[in-house]
PDB file of N, CA and C in Angstrom:
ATOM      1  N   UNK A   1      38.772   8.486  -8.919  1.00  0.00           N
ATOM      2  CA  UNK A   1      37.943   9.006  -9.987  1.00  0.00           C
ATOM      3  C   UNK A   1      36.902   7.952 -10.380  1.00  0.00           C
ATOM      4  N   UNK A   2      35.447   8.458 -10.510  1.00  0.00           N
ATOM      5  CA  UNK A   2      34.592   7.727 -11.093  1.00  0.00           C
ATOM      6  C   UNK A   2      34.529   7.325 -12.635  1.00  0.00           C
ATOM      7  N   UNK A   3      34.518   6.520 -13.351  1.00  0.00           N
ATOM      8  CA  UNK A   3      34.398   5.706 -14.690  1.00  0.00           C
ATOM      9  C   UNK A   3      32.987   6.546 -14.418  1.00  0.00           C
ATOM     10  N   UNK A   4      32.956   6.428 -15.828  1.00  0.00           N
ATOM     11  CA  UNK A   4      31.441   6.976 -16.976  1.00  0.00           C
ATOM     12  C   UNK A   4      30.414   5.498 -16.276  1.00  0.00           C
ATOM     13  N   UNK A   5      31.009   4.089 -16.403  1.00  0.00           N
ATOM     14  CA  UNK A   5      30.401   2.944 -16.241  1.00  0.00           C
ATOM     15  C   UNK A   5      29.417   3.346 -15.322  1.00  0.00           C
ATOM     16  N   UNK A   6      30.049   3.199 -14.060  1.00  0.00           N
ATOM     17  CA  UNK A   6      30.032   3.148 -12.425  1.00  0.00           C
ATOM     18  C   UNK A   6      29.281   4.643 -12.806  1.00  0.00           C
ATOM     19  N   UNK A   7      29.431   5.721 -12.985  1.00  0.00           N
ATOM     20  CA  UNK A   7      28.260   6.599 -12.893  1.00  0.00           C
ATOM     21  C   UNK A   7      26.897   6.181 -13.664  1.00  0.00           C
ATOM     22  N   UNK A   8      26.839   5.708 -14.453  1.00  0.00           N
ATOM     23  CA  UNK A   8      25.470   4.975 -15.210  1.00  0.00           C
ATOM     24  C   UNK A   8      24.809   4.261 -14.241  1.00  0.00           C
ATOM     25  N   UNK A   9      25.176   3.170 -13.782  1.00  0.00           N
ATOM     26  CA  UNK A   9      24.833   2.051 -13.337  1.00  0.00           C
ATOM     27  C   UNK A   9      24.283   2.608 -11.288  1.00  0.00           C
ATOM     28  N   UNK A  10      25.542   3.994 -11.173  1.00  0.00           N
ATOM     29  CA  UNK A  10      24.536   4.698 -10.063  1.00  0.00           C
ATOM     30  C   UNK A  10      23.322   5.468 -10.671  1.00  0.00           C
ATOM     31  N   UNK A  11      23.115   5.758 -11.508  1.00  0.00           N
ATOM     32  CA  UNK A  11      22.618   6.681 -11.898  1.00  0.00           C
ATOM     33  C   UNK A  11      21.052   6.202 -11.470  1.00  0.00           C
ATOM     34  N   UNK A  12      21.481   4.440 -12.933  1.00  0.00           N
ATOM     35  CA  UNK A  12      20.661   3.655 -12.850  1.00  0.00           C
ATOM     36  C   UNK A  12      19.341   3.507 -11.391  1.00  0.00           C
ATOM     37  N   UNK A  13      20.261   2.957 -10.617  1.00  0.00           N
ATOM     38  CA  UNK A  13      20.009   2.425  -9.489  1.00  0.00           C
ATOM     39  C   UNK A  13      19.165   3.603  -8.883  1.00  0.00           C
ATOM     40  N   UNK A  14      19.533   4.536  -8.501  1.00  0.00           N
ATOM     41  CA  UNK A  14      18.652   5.933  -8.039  1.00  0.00           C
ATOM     42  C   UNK A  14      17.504   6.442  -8.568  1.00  0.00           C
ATOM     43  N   UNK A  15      17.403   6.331  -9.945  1.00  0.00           N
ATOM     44  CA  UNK A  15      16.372   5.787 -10.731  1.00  0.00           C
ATOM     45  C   UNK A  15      14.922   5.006 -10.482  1.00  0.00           C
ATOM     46  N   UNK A  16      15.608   3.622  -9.702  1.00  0.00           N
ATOM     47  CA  UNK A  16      14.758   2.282  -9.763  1.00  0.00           C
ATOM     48  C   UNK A  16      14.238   2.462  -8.125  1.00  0.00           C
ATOM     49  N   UNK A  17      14.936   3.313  -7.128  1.00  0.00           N
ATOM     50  CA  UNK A  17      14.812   3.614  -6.108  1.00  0.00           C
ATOM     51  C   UNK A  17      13.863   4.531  -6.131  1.00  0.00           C
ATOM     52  N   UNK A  18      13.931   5.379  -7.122  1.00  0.00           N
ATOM     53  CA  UNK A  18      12.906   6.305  -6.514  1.00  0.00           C
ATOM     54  C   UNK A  18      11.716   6.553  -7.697  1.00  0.00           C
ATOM     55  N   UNK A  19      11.602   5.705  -8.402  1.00  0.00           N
ATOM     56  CA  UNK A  19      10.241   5.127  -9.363  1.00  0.00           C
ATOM     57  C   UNK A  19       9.812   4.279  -8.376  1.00  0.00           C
ATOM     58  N   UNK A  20      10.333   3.309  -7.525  1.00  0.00           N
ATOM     59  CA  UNK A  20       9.764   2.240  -7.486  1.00  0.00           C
ATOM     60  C   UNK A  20       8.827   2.491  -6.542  1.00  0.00           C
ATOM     61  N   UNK A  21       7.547   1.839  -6.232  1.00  0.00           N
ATOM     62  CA  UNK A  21       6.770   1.644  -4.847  1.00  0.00           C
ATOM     63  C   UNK A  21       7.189   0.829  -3.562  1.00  0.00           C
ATOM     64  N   UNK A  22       6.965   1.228  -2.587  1.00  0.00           N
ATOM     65  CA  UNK A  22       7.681   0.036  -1.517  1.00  0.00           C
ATOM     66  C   UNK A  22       6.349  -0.651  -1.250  1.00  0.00           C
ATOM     67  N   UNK A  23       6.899  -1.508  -1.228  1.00  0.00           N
ATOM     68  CA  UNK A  23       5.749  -2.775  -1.260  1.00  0.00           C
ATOM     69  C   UNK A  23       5.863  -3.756  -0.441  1.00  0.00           C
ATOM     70  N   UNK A  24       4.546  -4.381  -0.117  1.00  0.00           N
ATOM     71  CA  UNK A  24       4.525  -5.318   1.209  1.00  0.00           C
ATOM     72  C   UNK A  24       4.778  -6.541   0.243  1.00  0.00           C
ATOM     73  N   UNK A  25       4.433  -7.804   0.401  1.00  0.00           N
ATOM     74  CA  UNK A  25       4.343  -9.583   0.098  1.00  0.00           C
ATOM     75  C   UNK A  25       3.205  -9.968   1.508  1.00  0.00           C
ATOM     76  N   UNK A  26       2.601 -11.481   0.909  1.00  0.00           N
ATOM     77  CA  UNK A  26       1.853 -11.658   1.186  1.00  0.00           C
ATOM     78  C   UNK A  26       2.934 -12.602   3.167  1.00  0.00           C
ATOM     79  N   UNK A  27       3.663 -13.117   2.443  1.00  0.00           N
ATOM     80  CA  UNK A  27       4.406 -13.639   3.414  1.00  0.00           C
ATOM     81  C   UNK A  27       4.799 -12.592   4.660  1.00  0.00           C
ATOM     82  N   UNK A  28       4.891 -11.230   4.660  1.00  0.00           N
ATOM     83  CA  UNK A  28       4.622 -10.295   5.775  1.00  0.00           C
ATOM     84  C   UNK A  28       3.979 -10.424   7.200  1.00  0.00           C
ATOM     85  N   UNK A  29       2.982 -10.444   5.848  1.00  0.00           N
ATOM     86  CA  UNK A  29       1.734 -10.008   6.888  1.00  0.00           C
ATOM     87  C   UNK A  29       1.423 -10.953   8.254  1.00  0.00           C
ATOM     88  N   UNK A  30       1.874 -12.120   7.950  1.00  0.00           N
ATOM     89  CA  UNK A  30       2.114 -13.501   8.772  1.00  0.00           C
ATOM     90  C   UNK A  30       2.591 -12.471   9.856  1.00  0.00           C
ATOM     91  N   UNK A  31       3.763 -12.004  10.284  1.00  0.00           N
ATOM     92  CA  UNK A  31       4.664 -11.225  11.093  1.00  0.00           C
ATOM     93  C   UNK A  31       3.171 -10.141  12.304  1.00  0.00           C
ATOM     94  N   UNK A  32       2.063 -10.132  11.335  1.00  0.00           N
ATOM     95  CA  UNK A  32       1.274  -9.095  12.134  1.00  0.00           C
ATOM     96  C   UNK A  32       0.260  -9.415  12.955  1.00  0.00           C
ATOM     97  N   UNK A  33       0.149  -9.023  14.338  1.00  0.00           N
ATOM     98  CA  UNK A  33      -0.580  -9.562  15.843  1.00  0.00           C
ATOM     99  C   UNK A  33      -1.572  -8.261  15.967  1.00  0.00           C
ATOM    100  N   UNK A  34      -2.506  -8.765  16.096  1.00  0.00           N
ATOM    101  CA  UNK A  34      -3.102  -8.334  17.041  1.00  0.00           C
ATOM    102  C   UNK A  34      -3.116  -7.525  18.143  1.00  0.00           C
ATOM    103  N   UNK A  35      -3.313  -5.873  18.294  1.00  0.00           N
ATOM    104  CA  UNK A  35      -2.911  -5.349  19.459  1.00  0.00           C
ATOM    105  C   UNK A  35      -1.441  -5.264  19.505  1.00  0.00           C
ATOM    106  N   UNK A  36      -0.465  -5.188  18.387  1.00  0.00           N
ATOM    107  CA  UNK A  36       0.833  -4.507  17.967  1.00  0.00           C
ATOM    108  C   UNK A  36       0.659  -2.969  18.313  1.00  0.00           C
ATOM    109  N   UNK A  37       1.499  -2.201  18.804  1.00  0.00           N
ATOM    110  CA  UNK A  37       1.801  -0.919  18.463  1.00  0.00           C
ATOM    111  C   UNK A  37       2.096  -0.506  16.878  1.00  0.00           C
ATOM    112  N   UNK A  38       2.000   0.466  16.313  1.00  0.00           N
ATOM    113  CA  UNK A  38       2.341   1.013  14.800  1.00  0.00           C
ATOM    114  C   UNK A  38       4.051   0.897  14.718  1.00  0.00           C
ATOM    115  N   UNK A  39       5.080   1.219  15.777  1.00  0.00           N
ATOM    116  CA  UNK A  39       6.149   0.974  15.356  1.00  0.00           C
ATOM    117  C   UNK A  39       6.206  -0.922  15.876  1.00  0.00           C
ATOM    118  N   UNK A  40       5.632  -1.260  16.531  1.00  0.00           N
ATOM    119  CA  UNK A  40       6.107  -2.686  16.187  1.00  0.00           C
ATOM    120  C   UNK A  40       5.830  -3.623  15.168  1.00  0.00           C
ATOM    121  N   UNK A  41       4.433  -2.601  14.373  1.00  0.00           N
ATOM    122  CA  UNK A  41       3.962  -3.402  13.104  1.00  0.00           C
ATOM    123  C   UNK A  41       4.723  -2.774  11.732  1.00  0.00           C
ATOM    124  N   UNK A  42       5.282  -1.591  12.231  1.00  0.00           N
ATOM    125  CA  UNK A  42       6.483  -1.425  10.807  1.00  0.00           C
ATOM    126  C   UNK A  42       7.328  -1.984  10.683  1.00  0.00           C
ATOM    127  N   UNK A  43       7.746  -2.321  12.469  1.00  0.00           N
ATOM    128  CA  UNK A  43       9.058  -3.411  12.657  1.00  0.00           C
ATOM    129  C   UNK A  43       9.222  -4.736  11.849  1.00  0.00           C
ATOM    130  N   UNK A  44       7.992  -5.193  12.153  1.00  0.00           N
ATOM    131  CA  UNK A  44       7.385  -6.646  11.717  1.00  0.00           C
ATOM    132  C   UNK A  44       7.362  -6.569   9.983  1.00  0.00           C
ATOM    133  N   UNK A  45       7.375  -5.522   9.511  1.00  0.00           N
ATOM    134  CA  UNK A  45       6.497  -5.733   8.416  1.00  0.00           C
ATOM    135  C   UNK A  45       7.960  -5.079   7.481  1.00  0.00           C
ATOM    136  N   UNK A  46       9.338  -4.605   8.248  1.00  0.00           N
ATOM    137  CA  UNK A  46      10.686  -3.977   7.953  1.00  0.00           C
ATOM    138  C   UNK A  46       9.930  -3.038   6.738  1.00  0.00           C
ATOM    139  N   UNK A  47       8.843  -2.143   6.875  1.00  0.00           N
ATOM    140  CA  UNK A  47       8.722  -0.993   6.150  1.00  0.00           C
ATOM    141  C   UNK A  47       7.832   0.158   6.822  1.00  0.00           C
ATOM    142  N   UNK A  48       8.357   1.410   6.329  1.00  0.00           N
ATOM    143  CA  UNK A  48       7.202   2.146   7.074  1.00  0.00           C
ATOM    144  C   UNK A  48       6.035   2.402   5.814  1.00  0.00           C
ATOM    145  N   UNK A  49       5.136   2.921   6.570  1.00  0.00           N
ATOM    146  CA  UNK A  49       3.413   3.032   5.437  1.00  0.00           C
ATOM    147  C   UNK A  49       4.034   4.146   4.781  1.00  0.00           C
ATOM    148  N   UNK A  50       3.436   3.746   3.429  1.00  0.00           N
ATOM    149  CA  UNK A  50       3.137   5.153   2.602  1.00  0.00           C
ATOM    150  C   UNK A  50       2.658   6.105   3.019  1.00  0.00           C
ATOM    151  N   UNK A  51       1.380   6.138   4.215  1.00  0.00           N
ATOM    152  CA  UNK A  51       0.565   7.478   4.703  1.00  0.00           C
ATOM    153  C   UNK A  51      -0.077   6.849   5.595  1.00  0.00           C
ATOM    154  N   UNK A  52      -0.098   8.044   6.484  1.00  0.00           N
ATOM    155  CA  UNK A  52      -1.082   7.765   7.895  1.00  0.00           C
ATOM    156  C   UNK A  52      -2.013   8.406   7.674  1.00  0.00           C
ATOM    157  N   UNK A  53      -3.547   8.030   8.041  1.00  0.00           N
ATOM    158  CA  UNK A  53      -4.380   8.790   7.924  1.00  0.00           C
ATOM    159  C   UNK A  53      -4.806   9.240   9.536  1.00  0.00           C
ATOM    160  N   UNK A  54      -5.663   9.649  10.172  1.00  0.00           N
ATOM    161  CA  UNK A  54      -6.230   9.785  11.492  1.00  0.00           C
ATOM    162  C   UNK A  54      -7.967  10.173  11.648  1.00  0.00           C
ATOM    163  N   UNK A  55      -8.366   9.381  12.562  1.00  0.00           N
ATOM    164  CA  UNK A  55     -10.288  10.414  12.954  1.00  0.00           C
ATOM    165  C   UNK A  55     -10.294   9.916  14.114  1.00  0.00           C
ATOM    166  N   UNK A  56     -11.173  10.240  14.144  1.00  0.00           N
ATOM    167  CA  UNK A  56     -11.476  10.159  15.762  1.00  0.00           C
ATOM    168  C   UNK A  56     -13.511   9.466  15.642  1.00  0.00           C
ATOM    169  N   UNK A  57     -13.710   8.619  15.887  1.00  0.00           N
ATOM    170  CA  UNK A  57     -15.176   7.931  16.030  1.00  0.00           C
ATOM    171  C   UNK A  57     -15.726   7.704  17.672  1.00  0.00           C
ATOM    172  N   UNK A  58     -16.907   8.312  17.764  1.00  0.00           N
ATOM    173  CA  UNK A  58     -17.146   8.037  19.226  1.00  0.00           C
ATOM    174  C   UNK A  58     -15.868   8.191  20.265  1.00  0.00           C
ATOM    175  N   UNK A  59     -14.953   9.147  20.331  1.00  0.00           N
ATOM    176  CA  UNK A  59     -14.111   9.769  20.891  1.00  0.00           C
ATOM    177  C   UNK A  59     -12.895   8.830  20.942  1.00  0.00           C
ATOM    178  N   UNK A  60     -13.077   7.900  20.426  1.00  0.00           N
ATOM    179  CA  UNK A  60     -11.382   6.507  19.636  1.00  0.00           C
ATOM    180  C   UNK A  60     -10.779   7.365  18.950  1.00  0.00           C
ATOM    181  N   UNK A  61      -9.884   7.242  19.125  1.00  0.00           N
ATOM    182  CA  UNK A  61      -9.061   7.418  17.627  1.00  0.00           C
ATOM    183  C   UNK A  61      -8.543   6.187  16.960  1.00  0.00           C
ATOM    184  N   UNK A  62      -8.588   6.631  15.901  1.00  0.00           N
ATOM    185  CA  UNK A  62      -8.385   5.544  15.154  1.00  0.00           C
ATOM    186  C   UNK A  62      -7.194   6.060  14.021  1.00  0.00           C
ATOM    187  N   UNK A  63      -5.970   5.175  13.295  1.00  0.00           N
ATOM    188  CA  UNK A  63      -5.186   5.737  12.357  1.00  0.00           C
ATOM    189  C   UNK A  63      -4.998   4.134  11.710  1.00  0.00           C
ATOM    190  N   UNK A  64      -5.024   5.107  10.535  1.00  0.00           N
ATOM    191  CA  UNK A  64      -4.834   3.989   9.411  1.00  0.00           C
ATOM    192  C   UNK A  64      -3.334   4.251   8.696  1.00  0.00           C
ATOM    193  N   UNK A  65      -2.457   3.270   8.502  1.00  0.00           N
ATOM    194  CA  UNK A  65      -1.638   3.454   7.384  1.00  0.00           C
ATOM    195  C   UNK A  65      -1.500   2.334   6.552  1.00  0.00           C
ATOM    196  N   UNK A  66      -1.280   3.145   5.303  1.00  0.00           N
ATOM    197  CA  UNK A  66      -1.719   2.953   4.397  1.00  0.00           C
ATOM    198  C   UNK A  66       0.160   2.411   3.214  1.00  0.00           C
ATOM    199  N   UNK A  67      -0.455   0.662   2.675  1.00  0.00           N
ATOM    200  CA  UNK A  67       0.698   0.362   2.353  1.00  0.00           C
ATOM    201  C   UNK A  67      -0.047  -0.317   0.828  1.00  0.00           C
ATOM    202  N   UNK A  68       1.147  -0.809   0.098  1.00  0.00           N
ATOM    203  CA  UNK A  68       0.904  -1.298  -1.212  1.00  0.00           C
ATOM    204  C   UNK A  68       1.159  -3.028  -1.445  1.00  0.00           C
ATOM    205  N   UNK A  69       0.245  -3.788  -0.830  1.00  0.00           N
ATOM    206  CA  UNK A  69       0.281  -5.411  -0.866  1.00  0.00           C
ATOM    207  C   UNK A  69       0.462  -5.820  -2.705  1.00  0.00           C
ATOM    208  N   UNK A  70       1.503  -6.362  -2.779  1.00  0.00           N
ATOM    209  CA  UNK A  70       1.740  -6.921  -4.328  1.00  0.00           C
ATOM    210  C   UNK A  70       2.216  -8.322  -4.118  1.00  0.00           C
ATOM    211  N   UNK A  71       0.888  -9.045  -4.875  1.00  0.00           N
ATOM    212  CA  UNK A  71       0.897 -10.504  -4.603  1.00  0.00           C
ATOM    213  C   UNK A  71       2.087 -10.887  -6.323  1.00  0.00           C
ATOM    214  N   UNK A  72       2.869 -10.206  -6.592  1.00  0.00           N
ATOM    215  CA  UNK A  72       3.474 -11.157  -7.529  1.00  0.00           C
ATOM    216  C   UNK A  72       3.015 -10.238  -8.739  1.00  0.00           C
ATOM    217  N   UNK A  73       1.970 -10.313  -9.175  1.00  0.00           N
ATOM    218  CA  UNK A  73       1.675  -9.749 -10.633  1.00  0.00           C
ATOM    219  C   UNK A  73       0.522  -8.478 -10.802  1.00  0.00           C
ATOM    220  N   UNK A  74      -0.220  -8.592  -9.569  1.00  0.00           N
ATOM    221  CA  UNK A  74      -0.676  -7.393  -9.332  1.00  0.00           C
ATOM    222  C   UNK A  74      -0.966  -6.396  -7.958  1.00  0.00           C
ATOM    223  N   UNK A  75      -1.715  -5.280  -7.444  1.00  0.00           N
ATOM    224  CA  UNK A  75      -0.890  -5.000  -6.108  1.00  0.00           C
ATOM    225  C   UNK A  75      -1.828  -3.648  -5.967  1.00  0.00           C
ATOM    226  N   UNK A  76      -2.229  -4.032  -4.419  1.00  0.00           N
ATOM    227  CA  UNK A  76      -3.536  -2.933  -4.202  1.00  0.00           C
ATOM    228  C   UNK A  76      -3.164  -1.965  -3.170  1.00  0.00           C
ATOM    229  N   UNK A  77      -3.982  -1.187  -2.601  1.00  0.00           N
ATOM    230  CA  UNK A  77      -3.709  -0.524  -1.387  1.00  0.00           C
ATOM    231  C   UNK A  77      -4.424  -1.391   0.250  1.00  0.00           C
ATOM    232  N   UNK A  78      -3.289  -1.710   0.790  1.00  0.00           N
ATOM    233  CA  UNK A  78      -3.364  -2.675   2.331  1.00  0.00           C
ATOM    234  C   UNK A  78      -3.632  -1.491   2.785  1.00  0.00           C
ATOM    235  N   UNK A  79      -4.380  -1.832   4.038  1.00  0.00           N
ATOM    236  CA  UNK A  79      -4.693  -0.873   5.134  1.00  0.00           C
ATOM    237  C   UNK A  79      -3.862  -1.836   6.727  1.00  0.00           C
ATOM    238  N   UNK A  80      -3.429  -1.114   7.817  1.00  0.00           N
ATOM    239  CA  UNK A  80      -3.338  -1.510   8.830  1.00  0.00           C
ATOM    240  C   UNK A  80      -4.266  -0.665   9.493  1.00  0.00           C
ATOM    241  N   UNK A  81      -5.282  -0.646  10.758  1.00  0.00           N
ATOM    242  CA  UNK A  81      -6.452  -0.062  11.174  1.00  0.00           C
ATOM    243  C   UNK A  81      -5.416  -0.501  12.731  1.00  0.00           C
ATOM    244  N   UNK A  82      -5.038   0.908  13.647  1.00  0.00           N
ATOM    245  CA  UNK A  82      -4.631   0.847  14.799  1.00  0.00           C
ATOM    246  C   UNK A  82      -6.101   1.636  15.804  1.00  0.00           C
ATOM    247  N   UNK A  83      -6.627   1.536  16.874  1.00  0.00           N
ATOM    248  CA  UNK A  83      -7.198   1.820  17.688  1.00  0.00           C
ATOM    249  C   UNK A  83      -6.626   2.330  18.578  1.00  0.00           C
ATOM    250  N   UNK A  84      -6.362   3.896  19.045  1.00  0.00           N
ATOM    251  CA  UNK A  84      -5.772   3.980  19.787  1.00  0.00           C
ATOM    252  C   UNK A  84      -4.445   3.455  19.763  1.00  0.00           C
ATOM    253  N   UNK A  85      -3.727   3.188  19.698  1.00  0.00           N
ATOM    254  CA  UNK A  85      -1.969   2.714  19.573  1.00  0.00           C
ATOM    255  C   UNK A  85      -2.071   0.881  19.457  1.00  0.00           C
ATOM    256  N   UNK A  86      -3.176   0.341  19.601  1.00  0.00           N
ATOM    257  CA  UNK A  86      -3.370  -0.971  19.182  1.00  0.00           C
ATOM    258  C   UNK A  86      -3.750  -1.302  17.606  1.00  0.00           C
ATOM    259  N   UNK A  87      -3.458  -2.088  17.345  1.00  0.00           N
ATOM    260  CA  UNK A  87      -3.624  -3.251  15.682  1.00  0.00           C
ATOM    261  C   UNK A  87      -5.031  -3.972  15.939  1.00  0.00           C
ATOM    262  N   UNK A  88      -5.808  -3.213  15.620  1.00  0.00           N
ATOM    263  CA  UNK A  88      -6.784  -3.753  15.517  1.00  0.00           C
ATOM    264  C   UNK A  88      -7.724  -4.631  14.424  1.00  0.00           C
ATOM    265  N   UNK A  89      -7.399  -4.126  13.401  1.00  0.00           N
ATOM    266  CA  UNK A  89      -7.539  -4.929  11.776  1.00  0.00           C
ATOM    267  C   UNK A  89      -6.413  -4.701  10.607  1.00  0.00           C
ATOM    268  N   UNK A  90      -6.283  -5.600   9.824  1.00  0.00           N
ATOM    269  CA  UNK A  90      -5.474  -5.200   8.527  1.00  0.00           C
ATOM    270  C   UNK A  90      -6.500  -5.761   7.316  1.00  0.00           C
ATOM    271  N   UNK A  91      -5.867  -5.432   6.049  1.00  0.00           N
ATOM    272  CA  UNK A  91      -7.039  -6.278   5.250  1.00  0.00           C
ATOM    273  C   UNK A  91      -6.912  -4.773   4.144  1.00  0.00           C
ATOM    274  N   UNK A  92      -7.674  -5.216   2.699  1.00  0.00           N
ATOM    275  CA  UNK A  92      -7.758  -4.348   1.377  1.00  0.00           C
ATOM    276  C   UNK A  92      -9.166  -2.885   2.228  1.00  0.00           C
ATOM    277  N   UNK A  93      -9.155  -2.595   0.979  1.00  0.00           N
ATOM    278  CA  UNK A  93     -10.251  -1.694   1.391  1.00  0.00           C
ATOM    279  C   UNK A  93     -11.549  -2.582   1.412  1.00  0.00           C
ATOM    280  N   UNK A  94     -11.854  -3.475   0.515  1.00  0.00           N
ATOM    281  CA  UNK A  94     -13.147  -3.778   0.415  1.00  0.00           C
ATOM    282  C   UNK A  94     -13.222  -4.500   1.858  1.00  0.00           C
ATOM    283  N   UNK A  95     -12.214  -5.442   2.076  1.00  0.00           N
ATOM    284  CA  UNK A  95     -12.300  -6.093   3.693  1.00  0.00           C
ATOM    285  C   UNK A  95     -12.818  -5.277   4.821  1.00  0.00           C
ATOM    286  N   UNK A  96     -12.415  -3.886   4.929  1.00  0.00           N
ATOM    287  CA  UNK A  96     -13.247  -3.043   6.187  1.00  0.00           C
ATOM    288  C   UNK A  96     -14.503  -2.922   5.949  1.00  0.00           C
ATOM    289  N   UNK A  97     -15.122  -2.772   4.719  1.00  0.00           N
ATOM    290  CA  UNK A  97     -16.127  -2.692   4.121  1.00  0.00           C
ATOM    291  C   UNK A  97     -17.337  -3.791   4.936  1.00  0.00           C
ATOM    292  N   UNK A  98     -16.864  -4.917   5.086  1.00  0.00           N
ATOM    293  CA  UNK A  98     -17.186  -6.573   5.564  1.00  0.00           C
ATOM    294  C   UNK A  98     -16.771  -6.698   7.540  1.00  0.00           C
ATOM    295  N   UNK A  99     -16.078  -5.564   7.538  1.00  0.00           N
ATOM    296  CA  UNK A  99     -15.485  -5.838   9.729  1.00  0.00           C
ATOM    297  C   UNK A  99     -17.190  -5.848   9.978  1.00  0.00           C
ATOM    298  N   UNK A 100     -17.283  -6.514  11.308  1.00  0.00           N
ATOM    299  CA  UNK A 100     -18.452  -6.307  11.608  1.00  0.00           C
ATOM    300  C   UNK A 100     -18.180  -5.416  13.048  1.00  0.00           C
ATOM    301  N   UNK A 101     -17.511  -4.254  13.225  1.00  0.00           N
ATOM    302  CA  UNK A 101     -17.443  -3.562  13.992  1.00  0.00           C
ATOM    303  C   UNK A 101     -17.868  -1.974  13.413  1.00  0.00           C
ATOM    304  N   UNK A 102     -18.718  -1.422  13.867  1.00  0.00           N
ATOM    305  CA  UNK A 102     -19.806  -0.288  13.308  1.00  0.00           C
ATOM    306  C   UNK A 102     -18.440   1.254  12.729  1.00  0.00           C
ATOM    307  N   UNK A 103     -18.189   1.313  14.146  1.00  0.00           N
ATOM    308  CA  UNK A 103     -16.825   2.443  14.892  1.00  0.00           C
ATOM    309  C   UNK A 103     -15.677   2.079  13.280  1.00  0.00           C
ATOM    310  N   UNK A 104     -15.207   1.206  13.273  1.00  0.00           N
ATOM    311  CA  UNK A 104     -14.130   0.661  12.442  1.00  0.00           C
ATOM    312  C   UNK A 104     -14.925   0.910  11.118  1.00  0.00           C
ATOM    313  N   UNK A 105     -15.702   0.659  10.739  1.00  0.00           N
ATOM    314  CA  UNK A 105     -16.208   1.252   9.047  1.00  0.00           C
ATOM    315  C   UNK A 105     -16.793   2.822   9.061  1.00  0.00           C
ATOM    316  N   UNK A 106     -17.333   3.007  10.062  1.00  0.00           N
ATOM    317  CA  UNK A 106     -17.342   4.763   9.992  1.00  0.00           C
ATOM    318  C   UNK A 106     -16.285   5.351  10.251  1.00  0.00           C
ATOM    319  N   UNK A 107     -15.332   4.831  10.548  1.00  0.00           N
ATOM    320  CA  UNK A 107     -13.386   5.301  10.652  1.00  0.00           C
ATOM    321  C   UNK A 107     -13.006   4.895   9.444  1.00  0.00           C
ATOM    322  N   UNK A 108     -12.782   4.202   8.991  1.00  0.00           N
ATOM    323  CA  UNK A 108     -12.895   4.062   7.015  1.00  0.00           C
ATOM    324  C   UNK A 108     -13.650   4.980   6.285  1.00  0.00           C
ATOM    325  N   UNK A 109     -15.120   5.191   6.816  1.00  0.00           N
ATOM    326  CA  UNK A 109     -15.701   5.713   5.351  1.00  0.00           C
ATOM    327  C   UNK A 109     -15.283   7.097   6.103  1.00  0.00           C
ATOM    328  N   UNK A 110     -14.503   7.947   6.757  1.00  0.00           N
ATOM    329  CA  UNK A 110     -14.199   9.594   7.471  1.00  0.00           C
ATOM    330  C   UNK A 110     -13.140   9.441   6.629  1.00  0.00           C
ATOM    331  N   UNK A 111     -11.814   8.436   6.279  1.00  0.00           N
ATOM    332  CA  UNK A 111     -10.562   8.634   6.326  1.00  0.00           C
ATOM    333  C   UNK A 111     -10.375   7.857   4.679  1.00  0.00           C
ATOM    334  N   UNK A 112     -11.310   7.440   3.857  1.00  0.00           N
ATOM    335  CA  UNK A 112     -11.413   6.858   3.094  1.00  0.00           C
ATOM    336  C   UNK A 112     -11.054   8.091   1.573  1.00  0.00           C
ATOM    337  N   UNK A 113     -11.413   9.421   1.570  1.00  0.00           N
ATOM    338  CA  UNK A 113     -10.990  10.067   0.828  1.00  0.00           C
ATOM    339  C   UNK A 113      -9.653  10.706   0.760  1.00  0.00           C
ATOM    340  N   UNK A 114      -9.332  10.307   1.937  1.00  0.00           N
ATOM    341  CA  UNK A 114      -8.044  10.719   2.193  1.00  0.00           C
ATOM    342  C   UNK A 114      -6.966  10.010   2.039  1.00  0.00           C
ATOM    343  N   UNK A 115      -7.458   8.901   1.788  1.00  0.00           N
ATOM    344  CA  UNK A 115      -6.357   7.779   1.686  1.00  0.00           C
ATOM    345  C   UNK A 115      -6.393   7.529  -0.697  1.00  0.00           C
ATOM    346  N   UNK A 116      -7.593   7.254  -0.624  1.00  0.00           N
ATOM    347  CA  UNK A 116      -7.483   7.550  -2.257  1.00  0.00           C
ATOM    348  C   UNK A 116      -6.934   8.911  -2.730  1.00  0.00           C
ATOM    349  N   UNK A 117      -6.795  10.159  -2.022  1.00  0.00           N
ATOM    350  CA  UNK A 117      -6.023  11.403  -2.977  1.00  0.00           C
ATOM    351  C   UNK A 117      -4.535  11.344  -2.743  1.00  0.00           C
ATOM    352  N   UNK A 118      -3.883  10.196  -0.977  1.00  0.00           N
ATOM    353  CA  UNK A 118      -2.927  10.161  -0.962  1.00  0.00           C
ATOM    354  C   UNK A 118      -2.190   9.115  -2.652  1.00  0.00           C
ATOM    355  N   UNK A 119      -3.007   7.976  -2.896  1.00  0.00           N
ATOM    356  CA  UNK A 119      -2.742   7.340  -3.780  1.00  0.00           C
ATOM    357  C   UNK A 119      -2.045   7.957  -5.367  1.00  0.00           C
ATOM    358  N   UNK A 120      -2.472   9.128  -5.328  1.00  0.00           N
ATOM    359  CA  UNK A 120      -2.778   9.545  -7.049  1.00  0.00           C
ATOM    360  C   UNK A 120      -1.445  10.341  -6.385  1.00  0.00           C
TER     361      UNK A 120
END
């Protein structure tokens, strides 16, 4: 038989599990290469993304997923940018903004509304 306690304290816990955000650290990202596959960069990173986005630019595809970097006290939306099944960039939103690859920011600004309505 379960105690009243021990049901609170699950209760609790299920609670804090499913309010909470899963969230990256900055110490992660260290773990992430270049030309990774998407499951070897969830591997690396021991989480899966909040949301995948997908487009297609000059016949690439390109998929973004989309995670929550929290340096400690505050905490934005990370992007991982795969090419085709390769890791091609990671970095905030404003960072794609700055890639100097043309393909890779017109694959942001296609997939960019889609990733802010996943947010809300």
């Amino acid at each position: 038989m379960i105690s009243m306690r021990n049901m609170v304290v699950m209760a609790a816990l299920v609670l804090l599990t499913a309010c909470g955000t899963a969230q990256l650290y900055h110490q992660q990202l260290v773990t992430l290469d270049k030309g990774m596959s998407p499951v070897q960069a969830s591997s690396a990173l021991q989480q899966t993304p909040l949301s995948m986005h997908e487009t297609t630019v000059d016949g690439i595809p390109y998929t973004f997923h989309r995670y929550f970097l929290s340096n400690g006290r505050f905490g934005d939306t990370y992007l991982l940018c795969f090419e085709g099944e390769k890791l091609k960039y990671w970095g905030y939103i404003e960072e794609f903004r700055r890639y100097p690859d043309p393909r890779i920011n017109r694959a942001m600004d296609a997939v960019l509304p889609q990733i802010r309505a996943a947010k809300n």
